[in-house]
PDB file of N, CA and C in Angstrom:
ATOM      1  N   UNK A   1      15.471  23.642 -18.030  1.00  0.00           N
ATOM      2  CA  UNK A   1      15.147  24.434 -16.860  1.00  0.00           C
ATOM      3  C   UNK A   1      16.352  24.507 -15.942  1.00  0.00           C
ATOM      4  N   UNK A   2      16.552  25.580 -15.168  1.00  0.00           N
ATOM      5  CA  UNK A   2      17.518  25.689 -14.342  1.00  0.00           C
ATOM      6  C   UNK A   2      17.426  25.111 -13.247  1.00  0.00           C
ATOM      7  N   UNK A   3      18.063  25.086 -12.433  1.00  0.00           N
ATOM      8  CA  UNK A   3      18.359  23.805 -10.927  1.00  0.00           C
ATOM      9  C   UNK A   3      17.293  24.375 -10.636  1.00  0.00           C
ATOM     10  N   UNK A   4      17.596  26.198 -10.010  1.00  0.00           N
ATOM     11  CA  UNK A   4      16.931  26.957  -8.852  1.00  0.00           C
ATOM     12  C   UNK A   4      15.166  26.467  -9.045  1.00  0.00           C
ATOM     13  N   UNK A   5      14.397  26.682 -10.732  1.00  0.00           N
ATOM     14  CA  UNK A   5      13.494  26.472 -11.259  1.00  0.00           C
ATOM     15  C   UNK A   5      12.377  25.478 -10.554  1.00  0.00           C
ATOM     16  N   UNK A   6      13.524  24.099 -11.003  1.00  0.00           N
ATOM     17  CA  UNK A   6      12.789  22.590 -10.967  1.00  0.00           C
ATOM     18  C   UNK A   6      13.001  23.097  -9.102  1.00  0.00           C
ATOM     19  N   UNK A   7      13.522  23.168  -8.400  1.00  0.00           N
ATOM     20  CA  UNK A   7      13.181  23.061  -6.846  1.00  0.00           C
ATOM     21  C   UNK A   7      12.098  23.634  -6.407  1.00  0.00           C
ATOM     22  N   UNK A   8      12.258  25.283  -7.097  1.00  0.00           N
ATOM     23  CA  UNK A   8      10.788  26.115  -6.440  1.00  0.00           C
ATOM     24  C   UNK A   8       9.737  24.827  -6.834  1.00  0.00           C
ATOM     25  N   UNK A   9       9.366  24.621  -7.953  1.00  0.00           N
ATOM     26  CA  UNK A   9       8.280  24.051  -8.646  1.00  0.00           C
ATOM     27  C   UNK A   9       7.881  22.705  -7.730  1.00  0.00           C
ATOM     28  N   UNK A  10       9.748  22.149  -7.594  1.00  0.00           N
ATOM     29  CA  UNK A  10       9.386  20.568  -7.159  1.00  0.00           C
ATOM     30  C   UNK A  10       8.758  20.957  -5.145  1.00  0.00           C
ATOM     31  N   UNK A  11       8.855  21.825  -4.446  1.00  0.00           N
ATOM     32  CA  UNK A  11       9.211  22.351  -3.391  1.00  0.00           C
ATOM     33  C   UNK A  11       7.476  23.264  -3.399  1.00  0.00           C
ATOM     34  N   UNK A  12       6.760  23.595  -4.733  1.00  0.00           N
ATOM     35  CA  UNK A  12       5.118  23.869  -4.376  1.00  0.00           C
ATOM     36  C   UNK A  12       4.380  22.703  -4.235  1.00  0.00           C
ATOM     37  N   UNK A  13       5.019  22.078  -5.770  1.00  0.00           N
ATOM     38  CA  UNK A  13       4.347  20.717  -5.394  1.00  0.00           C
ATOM     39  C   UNK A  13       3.929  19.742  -4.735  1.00  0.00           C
ATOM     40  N   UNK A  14       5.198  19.818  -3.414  1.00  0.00           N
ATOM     41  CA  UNK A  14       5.376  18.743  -2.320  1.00  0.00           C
ATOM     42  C   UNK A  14       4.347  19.320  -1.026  1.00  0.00           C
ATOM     43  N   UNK A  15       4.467  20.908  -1.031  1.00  0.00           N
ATOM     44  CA  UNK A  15       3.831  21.864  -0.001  1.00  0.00           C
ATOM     45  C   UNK A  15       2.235  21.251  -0.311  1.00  0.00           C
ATOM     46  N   UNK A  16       1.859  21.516  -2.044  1.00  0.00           N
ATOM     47  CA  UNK A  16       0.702  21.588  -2.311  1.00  0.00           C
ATOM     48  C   UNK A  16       0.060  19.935  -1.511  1.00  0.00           C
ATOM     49  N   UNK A  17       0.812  19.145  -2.207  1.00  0.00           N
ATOM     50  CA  UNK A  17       0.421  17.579  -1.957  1.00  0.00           C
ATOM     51  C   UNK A  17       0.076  17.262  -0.050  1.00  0.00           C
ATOM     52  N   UNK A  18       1.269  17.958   1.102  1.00  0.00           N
ATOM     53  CA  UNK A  18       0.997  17.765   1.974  1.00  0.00           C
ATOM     54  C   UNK A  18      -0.411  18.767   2.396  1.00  0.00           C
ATOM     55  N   UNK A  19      -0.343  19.688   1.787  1.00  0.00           N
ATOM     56  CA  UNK A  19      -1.658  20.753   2.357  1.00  0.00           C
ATOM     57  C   UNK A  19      -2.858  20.276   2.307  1.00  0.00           C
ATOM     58  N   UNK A  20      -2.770  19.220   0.641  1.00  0.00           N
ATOM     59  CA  UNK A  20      -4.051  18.306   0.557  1.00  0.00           C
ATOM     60  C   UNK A  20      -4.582  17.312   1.414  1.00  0.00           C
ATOM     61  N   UNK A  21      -3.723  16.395   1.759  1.00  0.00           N
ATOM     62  CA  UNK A  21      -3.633  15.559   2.786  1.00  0.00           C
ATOM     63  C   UNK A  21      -3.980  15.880   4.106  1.00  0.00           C
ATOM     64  N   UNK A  22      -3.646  16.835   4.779  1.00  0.00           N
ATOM     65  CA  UNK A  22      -3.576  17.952   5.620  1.00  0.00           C
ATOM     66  C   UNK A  22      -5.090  17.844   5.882  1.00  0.00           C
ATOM     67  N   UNK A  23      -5.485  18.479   4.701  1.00  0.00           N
ATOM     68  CA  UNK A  23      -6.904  19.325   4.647  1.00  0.00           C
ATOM     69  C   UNK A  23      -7.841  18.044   4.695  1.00  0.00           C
ATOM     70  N   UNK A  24      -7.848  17.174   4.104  1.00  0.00           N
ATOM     71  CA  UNK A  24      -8.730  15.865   3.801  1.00  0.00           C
ATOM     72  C   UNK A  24      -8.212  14.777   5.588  1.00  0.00           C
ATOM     73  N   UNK A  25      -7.537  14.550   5.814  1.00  0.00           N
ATOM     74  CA  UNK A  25      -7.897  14.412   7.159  1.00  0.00           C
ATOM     75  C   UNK A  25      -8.175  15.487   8.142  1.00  0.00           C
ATOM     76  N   UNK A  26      -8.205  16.196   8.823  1.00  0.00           N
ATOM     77  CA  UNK A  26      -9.009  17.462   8.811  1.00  0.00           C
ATOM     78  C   UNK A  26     -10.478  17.390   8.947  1.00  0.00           C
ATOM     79  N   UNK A  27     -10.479  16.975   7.499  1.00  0.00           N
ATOM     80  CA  UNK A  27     -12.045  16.724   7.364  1.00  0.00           C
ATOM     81  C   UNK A  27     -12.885  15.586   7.275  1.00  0.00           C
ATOM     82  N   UNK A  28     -11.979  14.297   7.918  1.00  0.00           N
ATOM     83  CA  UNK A  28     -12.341  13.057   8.056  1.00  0.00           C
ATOM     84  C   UNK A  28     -12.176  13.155   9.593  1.00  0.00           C
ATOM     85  N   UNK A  29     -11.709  13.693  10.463  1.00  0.00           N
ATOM     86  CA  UNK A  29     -11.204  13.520  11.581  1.00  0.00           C
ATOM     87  C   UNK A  29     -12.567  14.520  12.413  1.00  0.00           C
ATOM     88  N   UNK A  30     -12.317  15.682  11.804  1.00  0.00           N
ATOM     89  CA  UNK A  30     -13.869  16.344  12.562  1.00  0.00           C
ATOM     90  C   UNK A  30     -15.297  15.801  11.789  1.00  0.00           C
ATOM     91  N   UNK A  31     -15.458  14.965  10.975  1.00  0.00           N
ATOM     92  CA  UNK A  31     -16.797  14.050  10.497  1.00  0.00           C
ATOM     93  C   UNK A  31     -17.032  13.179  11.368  1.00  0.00           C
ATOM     94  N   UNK A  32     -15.448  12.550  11.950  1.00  0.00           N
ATOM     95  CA  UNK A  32     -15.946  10.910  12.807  1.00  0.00           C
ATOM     96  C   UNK A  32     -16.310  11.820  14.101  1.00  0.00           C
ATOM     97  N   UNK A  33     -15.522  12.656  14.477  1.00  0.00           N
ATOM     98  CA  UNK A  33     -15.983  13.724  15.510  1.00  0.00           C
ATOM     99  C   UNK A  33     -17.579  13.664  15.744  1.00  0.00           C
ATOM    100  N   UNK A  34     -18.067  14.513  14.514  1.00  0.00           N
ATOM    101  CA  UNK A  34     -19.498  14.736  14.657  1.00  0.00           C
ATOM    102  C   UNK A  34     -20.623  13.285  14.618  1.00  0.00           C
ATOM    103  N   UNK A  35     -19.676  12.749  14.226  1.00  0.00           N
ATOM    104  CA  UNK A  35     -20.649  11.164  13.832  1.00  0.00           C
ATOM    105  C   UNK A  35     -20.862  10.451  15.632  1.00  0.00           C
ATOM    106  N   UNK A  36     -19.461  10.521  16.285  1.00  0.00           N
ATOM    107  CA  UNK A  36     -19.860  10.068  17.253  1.00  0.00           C
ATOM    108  C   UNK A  36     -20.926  10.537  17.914  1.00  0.00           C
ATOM    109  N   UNK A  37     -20.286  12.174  18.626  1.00  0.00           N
ATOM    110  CA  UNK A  37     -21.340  13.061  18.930  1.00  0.00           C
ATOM    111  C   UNK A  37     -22.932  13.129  18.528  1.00  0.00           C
ATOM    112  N   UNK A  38     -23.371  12.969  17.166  1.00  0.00           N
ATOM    113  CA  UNK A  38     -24.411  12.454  17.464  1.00  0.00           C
ATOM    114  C   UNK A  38     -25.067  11.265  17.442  1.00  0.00           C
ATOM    115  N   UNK A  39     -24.094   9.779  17.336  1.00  0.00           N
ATOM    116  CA  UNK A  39     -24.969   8.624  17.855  1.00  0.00           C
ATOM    117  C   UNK A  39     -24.789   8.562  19.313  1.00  0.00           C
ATOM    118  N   UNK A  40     -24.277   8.942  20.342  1.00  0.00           N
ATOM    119  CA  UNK A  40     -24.081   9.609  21.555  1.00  0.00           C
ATOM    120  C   UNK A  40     -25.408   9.878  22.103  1.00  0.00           C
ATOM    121  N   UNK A  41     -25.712  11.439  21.197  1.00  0.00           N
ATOM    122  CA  UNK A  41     -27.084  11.771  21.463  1.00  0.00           C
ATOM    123  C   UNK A  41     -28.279  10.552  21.418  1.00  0.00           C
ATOM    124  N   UNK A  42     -28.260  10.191  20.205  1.00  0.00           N
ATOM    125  CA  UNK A  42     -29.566   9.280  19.759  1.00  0.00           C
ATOM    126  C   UNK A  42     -29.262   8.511  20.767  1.00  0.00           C
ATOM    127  N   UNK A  43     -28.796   7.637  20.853  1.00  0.00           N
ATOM    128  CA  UNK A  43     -28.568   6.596  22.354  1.00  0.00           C
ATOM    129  C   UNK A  43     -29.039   7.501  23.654  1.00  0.00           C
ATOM    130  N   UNK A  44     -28.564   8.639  24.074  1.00  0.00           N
ATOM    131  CA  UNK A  44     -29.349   9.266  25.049  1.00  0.00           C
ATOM    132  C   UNK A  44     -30.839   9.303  25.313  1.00  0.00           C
ATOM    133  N   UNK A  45     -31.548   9.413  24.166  1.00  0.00           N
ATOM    134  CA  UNK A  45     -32.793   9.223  23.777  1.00  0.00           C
ATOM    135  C   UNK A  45     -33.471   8.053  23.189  1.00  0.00           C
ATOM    136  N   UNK A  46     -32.899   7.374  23.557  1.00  0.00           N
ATOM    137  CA  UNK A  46     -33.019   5.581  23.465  1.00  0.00           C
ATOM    138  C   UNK A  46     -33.144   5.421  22.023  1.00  0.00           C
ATOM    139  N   UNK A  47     -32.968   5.989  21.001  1.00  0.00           N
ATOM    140  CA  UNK A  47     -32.533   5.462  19.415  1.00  0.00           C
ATOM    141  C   UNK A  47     -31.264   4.743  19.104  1.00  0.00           C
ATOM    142  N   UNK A  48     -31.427   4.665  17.857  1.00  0.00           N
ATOM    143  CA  UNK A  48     -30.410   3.637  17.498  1.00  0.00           C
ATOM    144  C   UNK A  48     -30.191   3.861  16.072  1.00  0.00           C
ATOM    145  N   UNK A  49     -28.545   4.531  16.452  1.00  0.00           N
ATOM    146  CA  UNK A  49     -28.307   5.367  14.979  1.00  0.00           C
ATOM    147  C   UNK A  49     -27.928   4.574  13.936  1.00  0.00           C
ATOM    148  N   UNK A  50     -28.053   5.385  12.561  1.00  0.00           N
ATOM    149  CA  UNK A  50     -27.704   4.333  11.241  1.00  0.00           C
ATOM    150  C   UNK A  50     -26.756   5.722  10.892  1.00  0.00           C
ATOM    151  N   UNK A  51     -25.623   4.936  10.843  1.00  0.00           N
ATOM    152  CA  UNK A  51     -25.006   5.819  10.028  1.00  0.00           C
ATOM    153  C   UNK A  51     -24.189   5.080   8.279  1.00  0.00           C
ATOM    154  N   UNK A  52     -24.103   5.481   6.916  1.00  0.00           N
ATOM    155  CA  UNK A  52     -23.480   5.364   6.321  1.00  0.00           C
ATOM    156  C   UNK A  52     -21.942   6.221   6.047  1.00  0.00           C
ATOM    157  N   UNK A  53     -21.401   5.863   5.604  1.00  0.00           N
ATOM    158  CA  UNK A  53     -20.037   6.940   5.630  1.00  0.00           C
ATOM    159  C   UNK A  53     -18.940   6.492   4.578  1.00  0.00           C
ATOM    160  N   UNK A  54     -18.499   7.262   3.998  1.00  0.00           N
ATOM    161  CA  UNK A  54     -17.597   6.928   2.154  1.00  0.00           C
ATOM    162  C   UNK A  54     -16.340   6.758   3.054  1.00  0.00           C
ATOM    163  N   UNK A  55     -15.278   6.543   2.304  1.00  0.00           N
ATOM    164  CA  UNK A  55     -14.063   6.088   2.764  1.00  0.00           C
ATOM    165  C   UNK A  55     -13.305   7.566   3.539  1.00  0.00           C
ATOM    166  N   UNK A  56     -12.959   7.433   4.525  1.00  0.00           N
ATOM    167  CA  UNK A  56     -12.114   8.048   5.232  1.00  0.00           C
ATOM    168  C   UNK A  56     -13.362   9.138   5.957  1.00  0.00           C
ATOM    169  N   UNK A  57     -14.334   8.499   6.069  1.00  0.00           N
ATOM    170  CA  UNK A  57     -15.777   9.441   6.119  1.00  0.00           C
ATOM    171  C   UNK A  57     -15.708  10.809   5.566  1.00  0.00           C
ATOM    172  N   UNK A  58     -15.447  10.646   4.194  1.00  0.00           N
ATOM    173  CA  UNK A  58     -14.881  12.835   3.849  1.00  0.00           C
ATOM    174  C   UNK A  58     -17.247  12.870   3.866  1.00  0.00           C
ATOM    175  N   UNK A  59     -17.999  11.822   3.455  1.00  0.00           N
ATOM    176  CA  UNK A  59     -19.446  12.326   3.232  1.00  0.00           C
ATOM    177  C   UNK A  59     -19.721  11.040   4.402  1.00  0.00           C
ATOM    178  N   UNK A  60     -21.090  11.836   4.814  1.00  0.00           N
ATOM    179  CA  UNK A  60     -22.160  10.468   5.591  1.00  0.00           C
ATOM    180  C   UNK A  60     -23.433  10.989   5.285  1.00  0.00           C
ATOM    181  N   UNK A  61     -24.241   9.947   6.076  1.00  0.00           N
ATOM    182  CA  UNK A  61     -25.834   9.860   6.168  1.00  0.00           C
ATOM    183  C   UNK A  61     -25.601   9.441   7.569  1.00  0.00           C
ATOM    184  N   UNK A  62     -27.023  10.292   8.218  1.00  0.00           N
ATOM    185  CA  UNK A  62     -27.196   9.889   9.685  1.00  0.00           C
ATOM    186  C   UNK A  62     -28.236   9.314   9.917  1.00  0.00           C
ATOM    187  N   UNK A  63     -28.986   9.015  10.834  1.00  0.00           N
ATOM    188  CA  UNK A  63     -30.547   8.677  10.644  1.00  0.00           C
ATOM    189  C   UNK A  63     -30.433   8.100  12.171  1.00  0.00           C
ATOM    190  N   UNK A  64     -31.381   8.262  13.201  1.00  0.00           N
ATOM    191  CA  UNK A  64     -31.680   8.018  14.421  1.00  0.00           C
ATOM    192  C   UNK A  64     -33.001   7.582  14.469  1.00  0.00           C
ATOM    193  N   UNK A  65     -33.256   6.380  14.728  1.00  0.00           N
ATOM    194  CA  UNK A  65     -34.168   5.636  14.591  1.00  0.00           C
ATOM    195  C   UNK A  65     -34.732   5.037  16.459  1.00  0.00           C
ATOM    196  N   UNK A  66     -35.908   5.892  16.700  1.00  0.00           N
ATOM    197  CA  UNK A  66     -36.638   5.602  17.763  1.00  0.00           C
ATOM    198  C   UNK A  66     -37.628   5.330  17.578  1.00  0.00           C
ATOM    199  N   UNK A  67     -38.263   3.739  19.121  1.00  0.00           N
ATOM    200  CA  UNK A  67     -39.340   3.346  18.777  1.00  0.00           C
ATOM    201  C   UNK A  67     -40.707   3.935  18.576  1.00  0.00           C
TER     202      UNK A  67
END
């Protein structure tokens, strides 16, 4: 392969890899967002939230538990 070649290629690759990263916090960053926001709420209304959440919260479960 020619120099010019391996750069475009090596130079999508690097774009692609940060865009991923990018995108996946992104979407861990507006999850903890919404997670606060609504144990916030439930506490307003005297519950008491359960939340589960996968690593970097990309998924959760919510659940607001009042007496």
């Amino acid at each position: 392969m020619e120099y010019r070649t391996k750069w475009v290629v090596s130079t999508l690759c690097t774009i692609t890899i940060l865009m991923g990263i990018f995108l996946v916090g992104t979407q861990s960053y507006f999850n903890s967002k919404e997670i606060d926001n609504a144990s916030n709420q439930c506490y307003d209304i005297g519950g008491t939230p359960e939340v589960e959440s996968s690593f970097l919260a990309i998924s959760y479960s919510f659940e607001c538990h009042t007496e």
